[in-house]
C-alpha atoms as a PDB file:
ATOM      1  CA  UNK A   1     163.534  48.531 -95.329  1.00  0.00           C
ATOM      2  CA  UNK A   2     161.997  44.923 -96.300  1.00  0.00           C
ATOM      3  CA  UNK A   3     158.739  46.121 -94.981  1.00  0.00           C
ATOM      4  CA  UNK A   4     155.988  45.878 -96.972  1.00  0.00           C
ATOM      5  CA  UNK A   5     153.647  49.531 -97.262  1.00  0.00           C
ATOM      6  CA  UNK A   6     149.893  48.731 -97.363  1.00  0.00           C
ATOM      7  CA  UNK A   7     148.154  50.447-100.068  1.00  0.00           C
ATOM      8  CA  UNK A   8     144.571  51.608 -99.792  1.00  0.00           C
ATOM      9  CA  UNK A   9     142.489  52.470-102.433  1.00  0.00           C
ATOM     10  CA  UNK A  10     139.248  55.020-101.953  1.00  0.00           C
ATOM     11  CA  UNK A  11     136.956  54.798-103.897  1.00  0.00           C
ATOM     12  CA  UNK A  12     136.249  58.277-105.931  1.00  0.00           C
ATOM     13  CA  UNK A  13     132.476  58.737-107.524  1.00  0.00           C
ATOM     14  CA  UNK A  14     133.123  60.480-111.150  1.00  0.00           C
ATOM     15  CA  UNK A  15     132.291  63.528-111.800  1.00  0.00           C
ATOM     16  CA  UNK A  16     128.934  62.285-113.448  1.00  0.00           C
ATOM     17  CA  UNK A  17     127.599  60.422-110.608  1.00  0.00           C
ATOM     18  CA  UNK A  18     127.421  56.972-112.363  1.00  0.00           C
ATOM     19  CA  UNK A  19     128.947  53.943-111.153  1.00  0.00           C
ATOM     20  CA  UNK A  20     131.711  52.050-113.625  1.00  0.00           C
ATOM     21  CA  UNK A  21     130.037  48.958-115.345  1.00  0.00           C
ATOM     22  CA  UNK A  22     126.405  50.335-114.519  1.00  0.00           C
ATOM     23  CA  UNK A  23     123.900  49.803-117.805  1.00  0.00           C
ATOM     24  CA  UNK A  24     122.435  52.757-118.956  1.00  0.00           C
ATOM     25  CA  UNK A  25     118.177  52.749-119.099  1.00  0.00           C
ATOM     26  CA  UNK A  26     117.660  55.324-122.072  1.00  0.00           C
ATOM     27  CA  UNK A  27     120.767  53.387-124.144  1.00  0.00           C
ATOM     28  CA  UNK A  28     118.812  50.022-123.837  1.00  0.00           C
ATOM     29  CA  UNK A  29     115.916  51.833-124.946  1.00  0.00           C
ATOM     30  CA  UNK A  30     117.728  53.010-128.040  1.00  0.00           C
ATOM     31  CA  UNK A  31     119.085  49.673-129.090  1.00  0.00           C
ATOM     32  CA  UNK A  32     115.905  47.631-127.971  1.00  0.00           C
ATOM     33  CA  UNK A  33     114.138  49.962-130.268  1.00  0.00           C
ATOM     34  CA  UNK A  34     116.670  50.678-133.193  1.00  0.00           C
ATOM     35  CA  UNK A  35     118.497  46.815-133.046  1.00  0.00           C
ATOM     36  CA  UNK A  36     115.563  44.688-131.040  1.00  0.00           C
ATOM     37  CA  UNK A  37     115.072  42.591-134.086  1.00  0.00           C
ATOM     38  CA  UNK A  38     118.520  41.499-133.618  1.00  0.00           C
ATOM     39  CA  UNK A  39     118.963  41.606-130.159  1.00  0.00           C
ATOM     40  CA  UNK A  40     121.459  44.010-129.610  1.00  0.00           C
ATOM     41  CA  UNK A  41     120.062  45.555-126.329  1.00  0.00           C
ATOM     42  CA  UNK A  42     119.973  41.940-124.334  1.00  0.00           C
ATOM     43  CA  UNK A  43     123.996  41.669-125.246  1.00  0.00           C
ATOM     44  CA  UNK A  44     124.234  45.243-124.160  1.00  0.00           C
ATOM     45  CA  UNK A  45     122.093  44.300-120.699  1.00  0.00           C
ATOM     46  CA  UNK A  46     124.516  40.963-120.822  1.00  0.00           C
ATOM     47  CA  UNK A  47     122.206  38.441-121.552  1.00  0.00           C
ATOM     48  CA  UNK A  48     124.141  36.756-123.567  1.00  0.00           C
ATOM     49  CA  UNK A  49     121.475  33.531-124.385  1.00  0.00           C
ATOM     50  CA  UNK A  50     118.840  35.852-125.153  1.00  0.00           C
ATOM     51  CA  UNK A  51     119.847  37.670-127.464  1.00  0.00           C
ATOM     52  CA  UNK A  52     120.985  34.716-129.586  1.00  0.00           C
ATOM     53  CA  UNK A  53     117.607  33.390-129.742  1.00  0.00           C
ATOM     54  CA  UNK A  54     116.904  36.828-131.169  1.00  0.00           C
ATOM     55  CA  UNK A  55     118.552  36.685-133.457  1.00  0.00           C
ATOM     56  CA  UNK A  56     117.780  33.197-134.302  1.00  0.00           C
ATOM     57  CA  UNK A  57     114.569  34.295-134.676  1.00  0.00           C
ATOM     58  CA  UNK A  58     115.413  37.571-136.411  1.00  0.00           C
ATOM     59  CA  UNK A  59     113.577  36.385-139.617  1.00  0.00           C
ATOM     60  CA  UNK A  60     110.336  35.510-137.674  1.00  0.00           C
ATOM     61  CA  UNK A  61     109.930  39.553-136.654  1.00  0.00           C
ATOM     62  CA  UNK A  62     108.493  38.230-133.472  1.00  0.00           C
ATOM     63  CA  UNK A  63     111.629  39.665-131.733  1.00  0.00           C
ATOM     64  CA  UNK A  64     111.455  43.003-133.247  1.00  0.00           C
ATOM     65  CA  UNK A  65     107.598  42.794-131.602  1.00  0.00           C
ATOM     66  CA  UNK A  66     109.069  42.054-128.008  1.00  0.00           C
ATOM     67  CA  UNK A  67     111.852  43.970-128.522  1.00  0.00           C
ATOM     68  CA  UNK A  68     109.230  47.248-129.060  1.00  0.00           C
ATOM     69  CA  UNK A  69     107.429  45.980-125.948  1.00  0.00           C
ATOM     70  CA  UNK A  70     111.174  46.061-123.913  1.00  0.00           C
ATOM     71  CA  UNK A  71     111.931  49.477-125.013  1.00  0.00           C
ATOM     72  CA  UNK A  72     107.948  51.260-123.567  1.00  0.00           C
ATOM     73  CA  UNK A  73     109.220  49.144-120.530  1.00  0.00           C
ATOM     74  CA  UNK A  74     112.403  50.186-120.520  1.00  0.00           C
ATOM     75  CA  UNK A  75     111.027  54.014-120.871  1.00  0.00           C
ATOM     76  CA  UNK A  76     108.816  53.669-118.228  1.00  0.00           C
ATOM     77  CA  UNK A  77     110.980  51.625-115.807  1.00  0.00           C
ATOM     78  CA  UNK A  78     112.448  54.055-112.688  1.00  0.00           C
ATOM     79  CA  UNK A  79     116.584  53.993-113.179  1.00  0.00           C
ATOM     80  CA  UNK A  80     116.696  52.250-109.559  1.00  0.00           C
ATOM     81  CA  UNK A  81     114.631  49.284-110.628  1.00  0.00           C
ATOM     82  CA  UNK A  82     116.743  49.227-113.631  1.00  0.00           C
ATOM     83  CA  UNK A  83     119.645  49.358-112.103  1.00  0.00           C
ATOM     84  CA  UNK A  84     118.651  46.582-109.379  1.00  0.00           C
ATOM     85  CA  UNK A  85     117.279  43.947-112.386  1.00  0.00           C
ATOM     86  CA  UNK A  86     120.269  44.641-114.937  1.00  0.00           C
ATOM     87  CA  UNK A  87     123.106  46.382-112.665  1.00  0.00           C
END
């Protein structure tokens, strides 16, 4: 009694094989190419400062441009190299 019982957790990988917190490829594509003009796929890839300049620039269209150009890349990206450049 008094003593203290160490605890250790083990790690279990779901049932799906994807890591908690990992950004999904094919649901950046989606938003860069349904939302891009507003950004929504670089707050969903956490980059927060970009996408307020999108959608500062929302009324400009130039993001919706880029944004079109992010989701072929995102499409044709491997998941590893997404996973290593957005985690």
């Amino acid at each position: 009694m008094g003593q203290a019982t160490n605890i250790y957790l083990v790690a279990v990988p779901s049932a799906l094989g994807t890591q908690y917190g990992q950004k999904s490829r094919i649901v950046a594509a989606i938003l860069a190419f349904f939302l891009g003009g507003f950004g929504i796929h670089k707050f969903y890839l956490g980059r927060i400062g970009w996408g307020i300049v999108y959608l500062l620039f929302c009324w400009t269209f130039i993001p919706s441009i880029v944004a079109f150009i992010e989701f072929i890349i995102y499409l044709c990206t491997s998941d590893e190299d997404f996973a290593r450049k957005y985690g």
